[in-house]
C-alpha atoms as a PDB file:
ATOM      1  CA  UNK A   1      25.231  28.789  17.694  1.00  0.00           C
ATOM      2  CA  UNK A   2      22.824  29.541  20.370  1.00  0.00           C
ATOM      3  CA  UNK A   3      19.744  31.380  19.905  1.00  0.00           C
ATOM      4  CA  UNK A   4      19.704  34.747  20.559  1.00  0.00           C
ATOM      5  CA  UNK A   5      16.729  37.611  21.015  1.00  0.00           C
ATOM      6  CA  UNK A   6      16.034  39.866  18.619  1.00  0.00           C
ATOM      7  CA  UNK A   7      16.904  42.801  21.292  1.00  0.00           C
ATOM      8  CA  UNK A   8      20.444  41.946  21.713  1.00  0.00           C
ATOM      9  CA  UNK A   9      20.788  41.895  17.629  1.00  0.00           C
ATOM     10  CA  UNK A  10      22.498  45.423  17.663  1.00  0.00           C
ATOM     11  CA  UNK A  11      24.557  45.320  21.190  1.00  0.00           C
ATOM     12  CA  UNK A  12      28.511  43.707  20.496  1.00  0.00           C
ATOM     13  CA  UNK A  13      28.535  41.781  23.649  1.00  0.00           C
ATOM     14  CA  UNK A  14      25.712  39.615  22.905  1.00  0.00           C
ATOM     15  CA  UNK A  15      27.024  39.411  19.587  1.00  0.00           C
ATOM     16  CA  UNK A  16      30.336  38.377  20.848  1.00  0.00           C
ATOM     17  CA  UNK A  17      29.154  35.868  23.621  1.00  0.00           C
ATOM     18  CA  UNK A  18      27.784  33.921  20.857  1.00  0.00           C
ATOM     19  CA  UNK A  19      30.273  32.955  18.861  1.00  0.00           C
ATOM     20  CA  UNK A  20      32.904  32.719  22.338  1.00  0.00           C
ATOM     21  CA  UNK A  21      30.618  33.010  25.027  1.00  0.00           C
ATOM     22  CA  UNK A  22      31.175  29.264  26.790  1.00  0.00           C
ATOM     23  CA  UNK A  23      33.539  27.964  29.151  1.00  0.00           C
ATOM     24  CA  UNK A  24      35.055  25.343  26.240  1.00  0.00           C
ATOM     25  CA  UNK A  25      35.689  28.268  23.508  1.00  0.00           C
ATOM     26  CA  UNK A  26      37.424  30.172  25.577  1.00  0.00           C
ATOM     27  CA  UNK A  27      39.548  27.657  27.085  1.00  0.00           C
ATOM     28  CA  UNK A  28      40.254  26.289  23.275  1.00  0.00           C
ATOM     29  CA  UNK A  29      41.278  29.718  22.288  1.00  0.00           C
ATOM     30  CA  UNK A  30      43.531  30.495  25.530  1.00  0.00           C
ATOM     31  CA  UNK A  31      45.356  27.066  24.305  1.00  0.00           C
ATOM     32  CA  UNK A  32      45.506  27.965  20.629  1.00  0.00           C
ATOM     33  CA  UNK A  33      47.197  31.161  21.783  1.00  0.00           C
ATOM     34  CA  UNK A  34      49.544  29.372  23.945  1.00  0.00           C
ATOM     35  CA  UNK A  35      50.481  27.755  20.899  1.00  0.00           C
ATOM     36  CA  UNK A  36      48.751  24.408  21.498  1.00  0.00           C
ATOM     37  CA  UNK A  37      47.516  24.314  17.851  1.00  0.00           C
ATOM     38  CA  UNK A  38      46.987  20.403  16.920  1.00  0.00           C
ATOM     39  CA  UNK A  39      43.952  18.805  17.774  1.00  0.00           C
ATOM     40  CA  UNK A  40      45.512  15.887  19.977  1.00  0.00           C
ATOM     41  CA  UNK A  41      47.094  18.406  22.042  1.00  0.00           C
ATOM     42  CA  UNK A  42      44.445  20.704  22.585  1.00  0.00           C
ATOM     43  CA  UNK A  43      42.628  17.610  23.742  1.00  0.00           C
ATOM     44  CA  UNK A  44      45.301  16.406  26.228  1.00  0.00           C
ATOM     45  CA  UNK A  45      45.944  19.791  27.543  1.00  0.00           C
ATOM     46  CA  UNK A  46      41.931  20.697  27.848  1.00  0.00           C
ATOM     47  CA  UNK A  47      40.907  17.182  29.160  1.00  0.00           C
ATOM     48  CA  UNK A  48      37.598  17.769  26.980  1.00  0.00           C
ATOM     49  CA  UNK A  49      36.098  15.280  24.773  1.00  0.00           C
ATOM     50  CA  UNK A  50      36.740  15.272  21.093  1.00  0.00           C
ATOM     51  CA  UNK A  51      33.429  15.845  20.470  1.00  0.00           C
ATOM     52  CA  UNK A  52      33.268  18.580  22.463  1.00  0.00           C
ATOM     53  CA  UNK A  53      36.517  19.915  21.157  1.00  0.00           C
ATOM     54  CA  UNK A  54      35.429  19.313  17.420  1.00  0.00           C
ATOM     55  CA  UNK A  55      32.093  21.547  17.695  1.00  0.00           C
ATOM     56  CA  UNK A  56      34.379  24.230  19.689  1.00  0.00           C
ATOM     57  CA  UNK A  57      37.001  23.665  16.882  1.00  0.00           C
ATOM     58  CA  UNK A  58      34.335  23.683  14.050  1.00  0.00           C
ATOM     59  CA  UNK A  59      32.319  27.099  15.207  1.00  0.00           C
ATOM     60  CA  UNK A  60      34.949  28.976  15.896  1.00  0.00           C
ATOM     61  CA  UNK A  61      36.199  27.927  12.425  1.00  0.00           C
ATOM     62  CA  UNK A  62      32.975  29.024  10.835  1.00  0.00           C
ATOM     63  CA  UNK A  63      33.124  32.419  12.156  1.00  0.00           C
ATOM     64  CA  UNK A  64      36.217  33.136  11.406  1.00  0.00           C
ATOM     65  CA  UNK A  65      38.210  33.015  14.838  1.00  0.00           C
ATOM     66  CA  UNK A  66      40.278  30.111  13.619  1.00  0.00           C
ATOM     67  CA  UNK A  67      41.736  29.139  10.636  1.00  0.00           C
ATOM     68  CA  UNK A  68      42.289  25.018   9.600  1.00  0.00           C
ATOM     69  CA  UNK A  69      45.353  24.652   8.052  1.00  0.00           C
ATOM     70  CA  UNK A  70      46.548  21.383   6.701  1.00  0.00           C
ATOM     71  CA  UNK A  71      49.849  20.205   8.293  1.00  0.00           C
ATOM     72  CA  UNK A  72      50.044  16.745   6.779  1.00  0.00           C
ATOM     73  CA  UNK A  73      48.832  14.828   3.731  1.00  0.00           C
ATOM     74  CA  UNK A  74      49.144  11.096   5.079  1.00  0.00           C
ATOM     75  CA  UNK A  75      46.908  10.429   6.906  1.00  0.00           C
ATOM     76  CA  UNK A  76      45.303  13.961   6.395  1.00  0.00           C
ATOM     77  CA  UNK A  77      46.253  16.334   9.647  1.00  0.00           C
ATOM     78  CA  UNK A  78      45.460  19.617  10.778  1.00  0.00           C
ATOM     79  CA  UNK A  79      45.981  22.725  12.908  1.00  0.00           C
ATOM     80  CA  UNK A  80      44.259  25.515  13.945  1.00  0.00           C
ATOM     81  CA  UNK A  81      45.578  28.945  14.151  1.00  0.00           C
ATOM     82  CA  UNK A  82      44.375  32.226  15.035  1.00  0.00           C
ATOM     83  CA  UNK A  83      43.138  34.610  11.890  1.00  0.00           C
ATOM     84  CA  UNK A  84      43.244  38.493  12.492  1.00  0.00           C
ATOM     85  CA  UNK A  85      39.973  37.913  14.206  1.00  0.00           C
ATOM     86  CA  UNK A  86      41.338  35.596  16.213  1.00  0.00           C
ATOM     87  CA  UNK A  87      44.340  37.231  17.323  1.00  0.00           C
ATOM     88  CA  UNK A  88      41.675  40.586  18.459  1.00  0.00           C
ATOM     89  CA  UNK A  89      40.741  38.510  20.910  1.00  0.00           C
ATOM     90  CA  UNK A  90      43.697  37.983  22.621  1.00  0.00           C
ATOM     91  CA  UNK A  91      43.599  41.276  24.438  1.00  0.00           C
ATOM     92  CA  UNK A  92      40.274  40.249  26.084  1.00  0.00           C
ATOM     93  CA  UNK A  93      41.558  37.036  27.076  1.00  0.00           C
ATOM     94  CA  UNK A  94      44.461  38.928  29.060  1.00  0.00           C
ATOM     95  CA  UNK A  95      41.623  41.087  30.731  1.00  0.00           C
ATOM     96  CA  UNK A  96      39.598  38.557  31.521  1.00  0.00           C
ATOM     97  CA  UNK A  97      42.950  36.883  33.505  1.00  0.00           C
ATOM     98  CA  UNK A  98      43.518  40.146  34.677  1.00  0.00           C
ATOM     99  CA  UNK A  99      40.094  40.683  36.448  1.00  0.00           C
ATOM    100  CA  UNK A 100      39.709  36.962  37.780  1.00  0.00           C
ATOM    101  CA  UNK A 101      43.496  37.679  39.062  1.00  0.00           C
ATOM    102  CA  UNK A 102      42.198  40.386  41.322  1.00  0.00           C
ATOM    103  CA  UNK A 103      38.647  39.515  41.778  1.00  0.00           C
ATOM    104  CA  UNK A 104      38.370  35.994  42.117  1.00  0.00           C
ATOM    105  CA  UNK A 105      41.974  34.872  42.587  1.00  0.00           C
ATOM    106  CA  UNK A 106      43.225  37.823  44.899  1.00  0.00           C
ATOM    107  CA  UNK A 107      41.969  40.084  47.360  1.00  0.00           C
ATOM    108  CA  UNK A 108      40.658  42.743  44.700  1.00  0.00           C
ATOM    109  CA  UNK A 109      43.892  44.782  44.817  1.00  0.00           C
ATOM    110  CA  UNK A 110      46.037  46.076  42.270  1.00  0.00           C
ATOM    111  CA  UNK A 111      49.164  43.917  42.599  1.00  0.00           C
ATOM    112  CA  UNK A 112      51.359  46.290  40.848  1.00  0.00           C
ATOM    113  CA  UNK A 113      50.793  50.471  40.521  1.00  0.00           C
ATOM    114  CA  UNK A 114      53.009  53.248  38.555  1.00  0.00           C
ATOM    115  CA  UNK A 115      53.779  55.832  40.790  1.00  0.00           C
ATOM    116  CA  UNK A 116      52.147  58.643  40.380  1.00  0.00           C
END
């Protein structure tokens, strides 16, 4: 985990942005909620090292995001799925699509309105 200051002990976003606060988590759990849950495949689809992938895999494992579940005995395999935890975080990874979709993607207007 990355160090933190003291000040931003009590505020949720700082609190949040270190445990999935880089680039690589994110993108690891976009793919786990895809469904992309075996560590090959998260590799192929991420095009990140597997070092890189194992220290994403392994914090967000040891905060509870993810949950390692054995799939296979020989040789020993296994997957990663979301926990409840996990799964609350699926609602900010649809906003965060949803702003980059209008802010950086598009022109910074609604594509689709209710009338009134």
């Amino acid at each position: 985990m990355s160090p933190r200051r003291v000040a931003d002990d009590a505020c949720g976003i700082a609190q949040a942005a270190a445990v999935v606060g880089d680039w690589w988590s994110l993108l690891v759990l976009r793919e786990i909620a895809r469904g992309h849950v075996r560590f090959d495949r998260l590799a192929d689809e991420l095009a990140v090292s597997r070092k890189v992938l194992a220290e994403r895999l392994r914090t967000l494992t040891d905060h509870h995001v993810l949950e390692r579940r054995r799939y296979q005995d020989r040789p020993p395999r296994y997957e990663y799925v979301l926990t409840e935890q996990g799964r609350g975080l699926v609602p900010v990874l649809v906003s965060l699509q949803d702003w980059a979709d209008r802010w950086l993607l598009g022109d910074g207007t609604l594509t689709g309105r209710a009338p009134d």
